[in-house]
N, C-alpha and C. Protein backbone atom coordinates (compact mmCIF):
# COMPACT_ATOMS: atom_id res chain seq x y z
N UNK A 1 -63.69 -3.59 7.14
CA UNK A 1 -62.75 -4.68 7.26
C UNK A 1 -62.85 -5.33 8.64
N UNK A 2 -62.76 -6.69 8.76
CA UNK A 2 -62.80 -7.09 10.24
C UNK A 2 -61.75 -6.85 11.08
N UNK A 3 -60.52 -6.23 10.63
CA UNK A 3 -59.65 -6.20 11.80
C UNK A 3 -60.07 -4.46 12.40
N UNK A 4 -60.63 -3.44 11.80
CA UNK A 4 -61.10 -2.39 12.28
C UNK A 4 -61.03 -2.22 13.71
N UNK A 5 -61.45 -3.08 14.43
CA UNK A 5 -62.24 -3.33 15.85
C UNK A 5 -61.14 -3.62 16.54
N UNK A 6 -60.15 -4.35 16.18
CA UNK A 6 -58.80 -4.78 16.64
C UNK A 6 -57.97 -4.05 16.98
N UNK A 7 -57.74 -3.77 18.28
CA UNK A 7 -56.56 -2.98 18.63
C UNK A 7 -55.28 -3.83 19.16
N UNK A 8 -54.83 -2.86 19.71
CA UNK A 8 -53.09 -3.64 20.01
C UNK A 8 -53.14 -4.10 21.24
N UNK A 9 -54.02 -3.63 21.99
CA UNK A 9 -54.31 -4.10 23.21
C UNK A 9 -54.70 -5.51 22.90
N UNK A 10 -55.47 -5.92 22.28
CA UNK A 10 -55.88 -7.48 21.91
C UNK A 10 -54.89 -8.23 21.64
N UNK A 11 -54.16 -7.55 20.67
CA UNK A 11 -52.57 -7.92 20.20
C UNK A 11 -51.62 -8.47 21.27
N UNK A 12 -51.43 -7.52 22.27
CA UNK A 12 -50.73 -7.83 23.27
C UNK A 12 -51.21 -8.83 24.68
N UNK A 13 -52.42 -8.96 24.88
CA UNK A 13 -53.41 -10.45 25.35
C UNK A 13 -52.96 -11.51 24.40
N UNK A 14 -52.61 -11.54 23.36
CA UNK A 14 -52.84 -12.63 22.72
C UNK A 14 -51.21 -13.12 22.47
N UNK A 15 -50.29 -12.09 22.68
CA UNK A 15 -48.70 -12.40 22.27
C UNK A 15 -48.44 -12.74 23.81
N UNK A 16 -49.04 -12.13 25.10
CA UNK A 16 -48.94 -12.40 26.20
C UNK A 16 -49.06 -13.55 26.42
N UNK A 17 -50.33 -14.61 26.03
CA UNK A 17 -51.10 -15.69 25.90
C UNK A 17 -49.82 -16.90 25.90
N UNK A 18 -49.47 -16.10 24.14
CA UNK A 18 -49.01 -17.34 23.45
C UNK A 18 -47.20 -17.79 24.69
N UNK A 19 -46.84 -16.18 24.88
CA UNK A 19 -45.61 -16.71 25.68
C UNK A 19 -45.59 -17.54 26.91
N UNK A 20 -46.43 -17.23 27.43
CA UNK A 20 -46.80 -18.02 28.79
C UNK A 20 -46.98 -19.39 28.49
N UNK A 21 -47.64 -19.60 27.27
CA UNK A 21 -48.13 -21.33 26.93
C UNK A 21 -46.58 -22.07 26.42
N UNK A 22 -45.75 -21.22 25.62
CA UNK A 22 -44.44 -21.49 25.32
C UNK A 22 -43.25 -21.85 26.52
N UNK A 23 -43.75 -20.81 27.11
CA UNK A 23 -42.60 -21.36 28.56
C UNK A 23 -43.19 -22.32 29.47
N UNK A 24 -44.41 -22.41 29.21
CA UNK A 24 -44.63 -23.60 30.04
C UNK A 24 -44.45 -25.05 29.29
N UNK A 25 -44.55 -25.17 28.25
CA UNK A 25 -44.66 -26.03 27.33
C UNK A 25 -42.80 -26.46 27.87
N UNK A 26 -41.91 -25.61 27.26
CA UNK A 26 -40.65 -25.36 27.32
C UNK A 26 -40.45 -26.43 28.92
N UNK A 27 -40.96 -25.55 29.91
CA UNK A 27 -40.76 -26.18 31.46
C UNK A 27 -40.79 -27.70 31.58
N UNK A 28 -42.23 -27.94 31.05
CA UNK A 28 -42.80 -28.88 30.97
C UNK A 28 -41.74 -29.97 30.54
N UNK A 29 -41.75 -30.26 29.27
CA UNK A 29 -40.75 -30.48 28.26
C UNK A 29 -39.18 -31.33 29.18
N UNK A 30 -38.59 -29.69 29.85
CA UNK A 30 -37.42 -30.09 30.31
C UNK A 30 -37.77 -31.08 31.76
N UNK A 31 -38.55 -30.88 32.77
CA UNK A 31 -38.60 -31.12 33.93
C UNK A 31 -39.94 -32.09 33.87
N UNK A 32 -40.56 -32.41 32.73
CA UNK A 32 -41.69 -33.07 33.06
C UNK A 32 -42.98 -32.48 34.00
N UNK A 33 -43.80 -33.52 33.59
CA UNK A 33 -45.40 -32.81 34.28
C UNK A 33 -45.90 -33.66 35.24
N UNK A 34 -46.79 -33.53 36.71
CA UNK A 34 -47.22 -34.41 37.42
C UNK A 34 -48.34 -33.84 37.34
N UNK A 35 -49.68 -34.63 38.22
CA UNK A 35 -51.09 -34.37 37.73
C UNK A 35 -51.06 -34.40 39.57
N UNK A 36 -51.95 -33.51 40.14
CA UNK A 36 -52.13 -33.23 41.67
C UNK A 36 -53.64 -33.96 41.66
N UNK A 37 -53.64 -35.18 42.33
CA UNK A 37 -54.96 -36.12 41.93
C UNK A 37 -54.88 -37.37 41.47
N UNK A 38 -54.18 -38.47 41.92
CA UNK A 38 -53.99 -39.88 41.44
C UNK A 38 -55.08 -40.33 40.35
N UNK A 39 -56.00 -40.30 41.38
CA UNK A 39 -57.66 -40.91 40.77
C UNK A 39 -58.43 -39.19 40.69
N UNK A 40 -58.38 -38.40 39.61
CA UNK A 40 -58.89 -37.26 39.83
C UNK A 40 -60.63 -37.74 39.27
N UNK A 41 -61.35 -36.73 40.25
CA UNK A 41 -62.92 -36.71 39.70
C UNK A 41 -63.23 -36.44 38.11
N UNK A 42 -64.13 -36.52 37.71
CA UNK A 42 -64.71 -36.13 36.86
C UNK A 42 -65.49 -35.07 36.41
N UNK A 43 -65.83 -34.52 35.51
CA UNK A 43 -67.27 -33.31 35.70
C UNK A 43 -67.97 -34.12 34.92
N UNK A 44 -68.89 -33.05 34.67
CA UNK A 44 -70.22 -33.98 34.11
C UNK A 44 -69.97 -34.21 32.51
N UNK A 45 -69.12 -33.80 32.07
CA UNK A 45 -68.31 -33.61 30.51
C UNK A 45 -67.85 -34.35 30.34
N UNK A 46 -67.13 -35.49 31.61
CA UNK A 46 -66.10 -36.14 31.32
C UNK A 46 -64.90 -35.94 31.36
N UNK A 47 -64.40 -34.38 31.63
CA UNK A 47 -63.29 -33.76 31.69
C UNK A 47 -62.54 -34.10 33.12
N UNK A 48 -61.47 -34.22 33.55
CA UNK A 48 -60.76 -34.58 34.62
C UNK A 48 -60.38 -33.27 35.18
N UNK A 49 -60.87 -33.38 36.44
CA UNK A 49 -60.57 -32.52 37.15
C UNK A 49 -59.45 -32.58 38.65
N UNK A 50 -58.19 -32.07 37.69
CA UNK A 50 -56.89 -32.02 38.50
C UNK A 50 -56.05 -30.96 38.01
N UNK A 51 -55.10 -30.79 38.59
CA UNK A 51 -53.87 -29.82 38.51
C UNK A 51 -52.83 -30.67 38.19
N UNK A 52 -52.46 -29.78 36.99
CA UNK A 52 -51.30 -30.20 36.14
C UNK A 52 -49.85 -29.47 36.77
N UNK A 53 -48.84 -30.23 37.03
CA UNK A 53 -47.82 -28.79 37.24
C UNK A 53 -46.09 -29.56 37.23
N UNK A 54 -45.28 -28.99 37.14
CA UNK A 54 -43.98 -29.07 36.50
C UNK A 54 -43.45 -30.40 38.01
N UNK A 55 -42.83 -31.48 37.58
CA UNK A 55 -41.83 -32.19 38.24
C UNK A 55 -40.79 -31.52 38.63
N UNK A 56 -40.93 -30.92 39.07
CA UNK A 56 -39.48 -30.06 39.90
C UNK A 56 -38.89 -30.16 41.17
């Protein structure tokens, strides 16, 4: 079966994961988000490279 391999340790990385993304989401949400980087660079992906972090 594929979960065989799966322990609780994975379990708990992954419930760890999800809470952290929830309270930030949550933070976010109440207090808003600013980006550290007006005009942030680019990578070679296209991806923007800045820091996201709570209006507080």
């Amino acid at each position: 079966m594929a979960l065989d391999n799966f322990s609780l340790t994975h379990l708990d990385k992954f419930v760890n994961d999800a809470l952290c993304l929830a309270i930030a989401e949550r933070q976010g949400l109440e207090y808003g988000f600013v980006t550290i980087a007006d005009d942030p660079f680019k990578d070679s992906t296209g991806l923007n490279m800045h820091i996201v972090a709570f209006n507080k």
